[in-house]
Protein backbone atom coordinates (compact mmCIF):
# COMPACT_ATOMS: atom_id res chain seq x y z
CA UNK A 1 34.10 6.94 -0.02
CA UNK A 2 34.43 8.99 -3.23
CA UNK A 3 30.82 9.22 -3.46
CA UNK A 4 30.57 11.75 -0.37
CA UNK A 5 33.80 13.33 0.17
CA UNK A 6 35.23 15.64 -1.97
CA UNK A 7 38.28 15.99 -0.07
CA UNK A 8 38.39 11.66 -0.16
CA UNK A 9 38.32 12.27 -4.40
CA UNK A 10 40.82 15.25 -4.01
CA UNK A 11 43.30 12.64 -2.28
CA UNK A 12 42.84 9.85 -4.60
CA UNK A 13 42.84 11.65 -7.35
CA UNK A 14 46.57 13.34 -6.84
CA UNK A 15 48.10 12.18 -3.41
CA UNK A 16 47.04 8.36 -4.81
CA UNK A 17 47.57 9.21 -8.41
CA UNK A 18 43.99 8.05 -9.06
CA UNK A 19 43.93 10.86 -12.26
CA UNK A 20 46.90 8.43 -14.05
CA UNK A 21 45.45 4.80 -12.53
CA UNK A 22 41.64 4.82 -13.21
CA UNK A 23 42.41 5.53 -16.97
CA UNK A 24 45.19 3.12 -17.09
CA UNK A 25 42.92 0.41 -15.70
CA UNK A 26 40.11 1.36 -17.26
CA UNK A 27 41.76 0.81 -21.06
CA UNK A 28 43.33 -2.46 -19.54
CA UNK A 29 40.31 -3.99 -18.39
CA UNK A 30 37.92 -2.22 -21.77
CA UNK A 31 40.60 -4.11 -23.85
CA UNK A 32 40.50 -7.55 -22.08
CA UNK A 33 36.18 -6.89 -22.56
CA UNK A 34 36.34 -7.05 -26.05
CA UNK A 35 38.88 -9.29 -26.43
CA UNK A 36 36.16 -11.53 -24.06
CA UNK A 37 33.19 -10.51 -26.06
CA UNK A 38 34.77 -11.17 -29.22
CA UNK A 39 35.89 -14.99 -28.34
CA UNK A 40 32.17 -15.18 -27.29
CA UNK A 41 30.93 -14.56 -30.18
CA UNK A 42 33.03 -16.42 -32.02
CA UNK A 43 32.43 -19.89 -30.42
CA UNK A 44 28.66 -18.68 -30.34
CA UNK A 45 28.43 -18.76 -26.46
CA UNK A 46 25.59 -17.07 -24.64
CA UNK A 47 25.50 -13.01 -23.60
CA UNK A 48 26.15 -12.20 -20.18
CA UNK A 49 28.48 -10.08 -18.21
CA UNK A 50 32.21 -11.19 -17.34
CA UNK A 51 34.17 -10.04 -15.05
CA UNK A 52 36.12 -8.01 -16.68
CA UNK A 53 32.91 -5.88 -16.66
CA UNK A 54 32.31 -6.38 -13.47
CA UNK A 55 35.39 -4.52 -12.90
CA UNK A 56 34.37 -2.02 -16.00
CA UNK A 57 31.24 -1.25 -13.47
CA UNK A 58 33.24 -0.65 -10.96
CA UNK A 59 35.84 1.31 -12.22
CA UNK A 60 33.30 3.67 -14.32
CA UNK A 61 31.61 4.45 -10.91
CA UNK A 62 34.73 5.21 -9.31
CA UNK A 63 35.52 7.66 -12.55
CA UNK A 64 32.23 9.36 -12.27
CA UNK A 65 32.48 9.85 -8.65
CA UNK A 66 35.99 11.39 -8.95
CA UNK A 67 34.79 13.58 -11.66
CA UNK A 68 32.91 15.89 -9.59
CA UNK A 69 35.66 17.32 -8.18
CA UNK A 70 35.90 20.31 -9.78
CA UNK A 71 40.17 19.97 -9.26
CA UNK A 72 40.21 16.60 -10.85
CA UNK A 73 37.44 16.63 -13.26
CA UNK A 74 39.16 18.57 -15.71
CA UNK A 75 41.75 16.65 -15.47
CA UNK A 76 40.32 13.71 -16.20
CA UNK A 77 37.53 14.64 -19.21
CA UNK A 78 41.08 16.17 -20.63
CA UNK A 79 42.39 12.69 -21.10
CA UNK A 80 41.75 10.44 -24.57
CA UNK A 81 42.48 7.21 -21.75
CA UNK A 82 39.18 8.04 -19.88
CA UNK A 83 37.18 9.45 -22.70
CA UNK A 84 37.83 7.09 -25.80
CA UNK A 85 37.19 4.42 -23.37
CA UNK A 86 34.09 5.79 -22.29
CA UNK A 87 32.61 6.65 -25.56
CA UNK A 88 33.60 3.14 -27.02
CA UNK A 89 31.73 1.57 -24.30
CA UNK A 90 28.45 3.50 -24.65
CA UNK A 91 28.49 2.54 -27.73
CA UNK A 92 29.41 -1.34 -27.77
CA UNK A 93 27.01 -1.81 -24.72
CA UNK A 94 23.08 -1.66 -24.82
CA UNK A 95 21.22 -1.16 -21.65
CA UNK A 96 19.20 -4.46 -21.81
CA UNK A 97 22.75 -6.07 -21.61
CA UNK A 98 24.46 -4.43 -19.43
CA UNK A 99 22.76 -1.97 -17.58
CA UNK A 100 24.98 -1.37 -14.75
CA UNK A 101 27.67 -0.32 -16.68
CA UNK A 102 25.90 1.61 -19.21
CA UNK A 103 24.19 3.83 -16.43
CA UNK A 104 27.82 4.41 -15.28
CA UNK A 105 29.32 5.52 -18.27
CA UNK A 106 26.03 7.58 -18.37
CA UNK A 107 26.88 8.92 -15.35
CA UNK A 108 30.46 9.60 -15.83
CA UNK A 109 29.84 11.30 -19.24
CA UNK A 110 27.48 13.73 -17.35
CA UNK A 111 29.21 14.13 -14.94
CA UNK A 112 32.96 14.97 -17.51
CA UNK A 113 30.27 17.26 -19.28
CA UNK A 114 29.82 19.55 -16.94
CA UNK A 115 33.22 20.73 -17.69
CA UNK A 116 32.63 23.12 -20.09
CA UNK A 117 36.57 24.02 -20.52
CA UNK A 118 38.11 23.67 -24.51
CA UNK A 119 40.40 21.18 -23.06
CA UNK A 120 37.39 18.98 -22.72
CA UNK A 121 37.52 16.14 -25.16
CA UNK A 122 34.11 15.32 -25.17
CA UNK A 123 32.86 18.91 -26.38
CA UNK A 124 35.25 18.23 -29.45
CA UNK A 125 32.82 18.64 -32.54
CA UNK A 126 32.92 14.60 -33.58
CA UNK A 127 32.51 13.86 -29.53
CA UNK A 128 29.53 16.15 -29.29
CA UNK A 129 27.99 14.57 -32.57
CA UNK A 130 28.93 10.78 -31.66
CA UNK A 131 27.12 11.60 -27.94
CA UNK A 132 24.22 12.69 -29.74
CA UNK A 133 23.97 9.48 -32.21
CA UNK A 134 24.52 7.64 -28.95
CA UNK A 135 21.92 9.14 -26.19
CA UNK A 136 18.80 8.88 -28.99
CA UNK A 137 18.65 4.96 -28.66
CA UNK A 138 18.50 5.54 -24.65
CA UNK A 139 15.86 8.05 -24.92
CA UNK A 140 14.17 6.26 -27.06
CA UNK A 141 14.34 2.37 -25.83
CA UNK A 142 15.04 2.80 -22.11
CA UNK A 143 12.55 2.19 -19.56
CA UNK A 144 14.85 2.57 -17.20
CA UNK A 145 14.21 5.91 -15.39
CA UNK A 146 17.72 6.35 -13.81
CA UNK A 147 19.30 5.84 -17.93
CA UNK A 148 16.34 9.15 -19.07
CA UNK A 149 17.56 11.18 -16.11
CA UNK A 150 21.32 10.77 -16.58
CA UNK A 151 20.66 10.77 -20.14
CA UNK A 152 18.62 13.93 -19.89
CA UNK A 153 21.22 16.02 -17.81
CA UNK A 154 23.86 15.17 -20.28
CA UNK A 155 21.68 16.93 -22.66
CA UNK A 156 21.66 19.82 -20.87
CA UNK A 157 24.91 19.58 -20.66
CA UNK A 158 25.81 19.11 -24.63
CA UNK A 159 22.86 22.13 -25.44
CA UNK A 160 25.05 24.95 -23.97
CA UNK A 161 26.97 24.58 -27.40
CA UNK A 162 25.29 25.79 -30.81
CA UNK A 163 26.54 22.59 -32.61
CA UNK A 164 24.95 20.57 -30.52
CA UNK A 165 21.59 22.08 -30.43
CA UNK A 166 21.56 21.65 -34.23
CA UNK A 167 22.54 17.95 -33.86
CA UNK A 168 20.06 17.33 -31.32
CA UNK A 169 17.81 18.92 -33.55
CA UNK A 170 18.51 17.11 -36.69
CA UNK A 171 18.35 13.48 -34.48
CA UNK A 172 14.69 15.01 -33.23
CA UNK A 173 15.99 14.65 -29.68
CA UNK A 174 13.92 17.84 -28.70
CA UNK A 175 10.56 16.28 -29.61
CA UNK A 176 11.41 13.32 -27.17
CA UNK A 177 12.40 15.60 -24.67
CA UNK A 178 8.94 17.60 -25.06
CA UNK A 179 7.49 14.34 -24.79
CA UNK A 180 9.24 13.08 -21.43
CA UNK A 181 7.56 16.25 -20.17
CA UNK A 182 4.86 14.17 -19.32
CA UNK A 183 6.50 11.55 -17.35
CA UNK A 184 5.71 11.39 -13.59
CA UNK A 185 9.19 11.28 -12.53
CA UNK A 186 10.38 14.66 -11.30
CA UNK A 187 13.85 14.96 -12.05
CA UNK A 188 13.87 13.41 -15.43
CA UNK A 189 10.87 16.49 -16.37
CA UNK A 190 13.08 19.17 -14.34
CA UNK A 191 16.62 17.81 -16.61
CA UNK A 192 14.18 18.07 -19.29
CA UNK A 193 13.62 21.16 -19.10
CA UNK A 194 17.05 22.35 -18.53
CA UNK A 195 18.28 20.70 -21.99
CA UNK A 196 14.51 22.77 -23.52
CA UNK A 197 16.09 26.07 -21.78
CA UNK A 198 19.34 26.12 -24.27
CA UNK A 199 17.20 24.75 -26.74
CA UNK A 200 14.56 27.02 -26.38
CA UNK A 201 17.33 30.07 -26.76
CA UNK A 202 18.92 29.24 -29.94
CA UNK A 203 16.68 31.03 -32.53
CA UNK A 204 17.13 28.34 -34.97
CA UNK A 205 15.86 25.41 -32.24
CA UNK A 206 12.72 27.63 -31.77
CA UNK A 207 10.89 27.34 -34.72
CA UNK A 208 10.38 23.48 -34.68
CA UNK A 209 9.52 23.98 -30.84
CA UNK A 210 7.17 26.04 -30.55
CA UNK A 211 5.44 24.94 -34.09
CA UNK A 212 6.31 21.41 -34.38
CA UNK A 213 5.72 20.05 -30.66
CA UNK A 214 3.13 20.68 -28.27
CA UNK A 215 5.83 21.98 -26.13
CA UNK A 216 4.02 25.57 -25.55
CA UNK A 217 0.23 23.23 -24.27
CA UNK A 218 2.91 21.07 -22.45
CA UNK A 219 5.18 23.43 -20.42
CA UNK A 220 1.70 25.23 -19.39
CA UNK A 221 0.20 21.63 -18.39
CA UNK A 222 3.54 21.11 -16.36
CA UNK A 223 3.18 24.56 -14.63
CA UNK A 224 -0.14 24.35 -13.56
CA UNK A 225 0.45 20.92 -12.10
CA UNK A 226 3.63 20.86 -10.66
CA UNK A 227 3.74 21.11 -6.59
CA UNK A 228 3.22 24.43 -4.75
CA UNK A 229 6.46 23.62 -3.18
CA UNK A 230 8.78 22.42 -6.08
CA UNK A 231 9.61 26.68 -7.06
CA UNK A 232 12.67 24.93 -9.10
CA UNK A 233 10.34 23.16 -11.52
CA UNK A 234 7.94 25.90 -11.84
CA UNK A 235 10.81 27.93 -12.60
CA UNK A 236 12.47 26.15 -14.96
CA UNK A 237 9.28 25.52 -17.14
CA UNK A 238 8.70 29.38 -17.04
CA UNK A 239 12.48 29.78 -18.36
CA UNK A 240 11.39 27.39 -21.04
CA UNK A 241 8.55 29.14 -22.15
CA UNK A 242 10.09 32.87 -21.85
CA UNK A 243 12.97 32.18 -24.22
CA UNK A 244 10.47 30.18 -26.49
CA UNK A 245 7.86 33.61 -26.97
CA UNK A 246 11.77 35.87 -27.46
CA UNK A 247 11.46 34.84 -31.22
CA UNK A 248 8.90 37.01 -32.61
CA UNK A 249 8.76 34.51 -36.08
CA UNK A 250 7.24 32.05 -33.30
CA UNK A 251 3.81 32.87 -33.28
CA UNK A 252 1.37 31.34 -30.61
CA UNK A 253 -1.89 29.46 -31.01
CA UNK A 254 -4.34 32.01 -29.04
CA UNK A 255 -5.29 29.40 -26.90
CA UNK A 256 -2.28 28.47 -25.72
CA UNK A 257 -1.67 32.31 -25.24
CA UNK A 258 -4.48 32.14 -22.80
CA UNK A 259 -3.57 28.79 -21.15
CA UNK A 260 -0.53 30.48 -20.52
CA UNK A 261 -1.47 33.13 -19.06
CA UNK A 262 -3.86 31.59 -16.49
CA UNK A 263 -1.14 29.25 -15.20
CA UNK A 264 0.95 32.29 -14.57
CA UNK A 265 -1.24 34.01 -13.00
CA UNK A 266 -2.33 31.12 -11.14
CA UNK A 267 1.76 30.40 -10.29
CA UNK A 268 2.12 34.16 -8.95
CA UNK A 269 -0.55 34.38 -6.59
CA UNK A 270 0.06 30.85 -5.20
CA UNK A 271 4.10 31.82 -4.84
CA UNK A 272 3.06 35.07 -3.21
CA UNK A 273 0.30 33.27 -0.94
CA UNK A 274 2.98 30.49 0.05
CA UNK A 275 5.92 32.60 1.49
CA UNK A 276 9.54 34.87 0.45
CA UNK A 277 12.10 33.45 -0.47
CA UNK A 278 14.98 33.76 -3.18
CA UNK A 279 13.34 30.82 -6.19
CA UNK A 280 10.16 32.11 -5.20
CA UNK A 281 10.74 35.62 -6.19
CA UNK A 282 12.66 34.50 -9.37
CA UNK A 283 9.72 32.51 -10.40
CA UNK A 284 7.63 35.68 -9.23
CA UNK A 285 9.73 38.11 -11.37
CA UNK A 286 10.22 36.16 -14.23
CA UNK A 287 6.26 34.85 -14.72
CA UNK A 288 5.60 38.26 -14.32
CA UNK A 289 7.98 39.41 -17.14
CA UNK A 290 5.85 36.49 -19.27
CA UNK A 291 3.13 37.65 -18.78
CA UNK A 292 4.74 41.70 -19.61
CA UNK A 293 5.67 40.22 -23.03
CA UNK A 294 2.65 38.17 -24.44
CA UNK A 295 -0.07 39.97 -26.34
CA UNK A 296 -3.18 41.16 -24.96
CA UNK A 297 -6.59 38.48 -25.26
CA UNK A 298 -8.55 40.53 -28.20
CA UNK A 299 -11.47 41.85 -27.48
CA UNK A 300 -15.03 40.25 -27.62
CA UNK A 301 -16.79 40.51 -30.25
CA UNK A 302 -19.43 43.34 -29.63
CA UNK A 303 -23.30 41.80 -29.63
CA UNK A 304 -24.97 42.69 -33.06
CA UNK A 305 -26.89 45.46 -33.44
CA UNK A 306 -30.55 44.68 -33.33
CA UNK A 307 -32.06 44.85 -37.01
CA UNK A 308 -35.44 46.76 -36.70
């Protein structure tokens, strides 16, 4: 019910006191976890999930759902009971474990980030930090696509602060993210690129960008490819690329100069050619401005002068 209704979260989160319950149960039944885990281990007993996370799953889904209320999502990403939990978990848990619940937490932690209020616990400076220690591992292991997308919108979440573009940096999270450019699911590429946007307009993310990935050969490979009728990818690659050619200390290859500037030309006249509409004339205007600001192709050489 949560899952569709915002009204349904509204209720449970203050007529049924869900803001004060989910937390209390969710430290209850995180405590009773370890304490299972931990006897587990102990008497050396095979993994496998209990049932106190079976509630966990549960529960975390019910969190995240009830989080995008924008009334009781503050709320909740205000309170050390849901967050502490939450980070503890994504950290205890791997994804070839327990993948349900990991993908929740995910999901929840995305979904508590979007929150960007100083009340926020998780955009404290040793949250933002632990998140970033914590979401490299599920970039980097994960096949699962669902754990990159989640993964990758909390990312674009956690970039709209200067700390965390440095961390992010320092953990080499933007090189995977310039490399998940190529994968051929469309929302992880398009969350992708949202987390490159802040990146892309800190002037000290830049630098390692646009001369230590292929991200320039990759953002043009990813406009000239993505679908006529997909504006909001074409125009969130563009974004990319404008704020990466703002820092003037960022020089461009040539040839990726004029790779650029084919696939926005190429991106124009098929946006013009397809119809009017509101993303199509953003991605008109601001290809456009792109192509305003990168240097002109140099001449050609003229043909030597015939010796006599």
């Amino acid at each position: 019910l949560t899952e569709r209704s915002d009204r349904v979260r509204t209720v449970f989160a203050f007529d049924c006191e869900g803001t004060a319950l989910v937390p209390e149960l969710l430290g209850k039944y995180w405590q009773k976890e370890r304490q299972h885990a931990a006897e587990k281990s102990k008497a050396g007993s095979a993994a496998g999930a209990s049932e106190f996370e079976e509630v966990l799953v549960k529960l975390v889904r019910l969190l995240a759902n009830v989080a995008i209320s924008p009334s009781a999502g503050p709320t909740l990403a205000a309170s050390s009971a849901v967050a502490e939990p939450l980070l503890d978990m994504l950290g205890a848990k791997r994804i070839s474990d327990s993948e349900e619940l990991v993908l929740n937490v995910v999901a929840a932690i995305t979904n508590l980030l979007f929150y960007d209020v100083p009340a926020n616990l998780l955009f404290h400076e040793e949250s933002k930090q632990l998140l970033c220690r914590l979401f490299r591992p599920l970039l980097l292991e994960s096949y699962n696509v669902e754990a990159l997308v989640e993964t990758a919108r909390a990312l674009g979440n956690l970039s709209r602060h200067a700390d965390a573009r440095r961390c992010m940096a320092s953990l080499r999270l933007d090189e995977i993210l310039v490399i998940l450019l190529d994968h051929d699911d469309r929302d992880l590429v398009f969350y992708s690129c949202g987390a490159l946007v802040n990146l892309a307009a800190d002037s000290e993310c830049i630098p390692r960008l646009a001369g230590s990935t292929p991200a320039v050969q990759k953002l043009a490979k990813l406009l000239g490819d993505a679908p006529c009728n997909d504006p909001m990818l074409q125009l969130v690659a563009v974004k990319v690329l404008t704020n990466l050619s703002l820092d003037s200390r960022a020089a461009w290859p040539m040839e990726d100069m004029e790779l650029v500037r084919g696939v926005l030309a190429q991106s124009i006249a098929d946006s013009q050619e397809v119809g009017d509409d509101h993303e199509r004339q953003q991605l008109i205007d601001l290809a456009r401005h792109l192509q305003g600001r990168l240097p002109a192709a140099p001449d050609p050489p003229a043909a030597a002068w015939p010796a006599d």
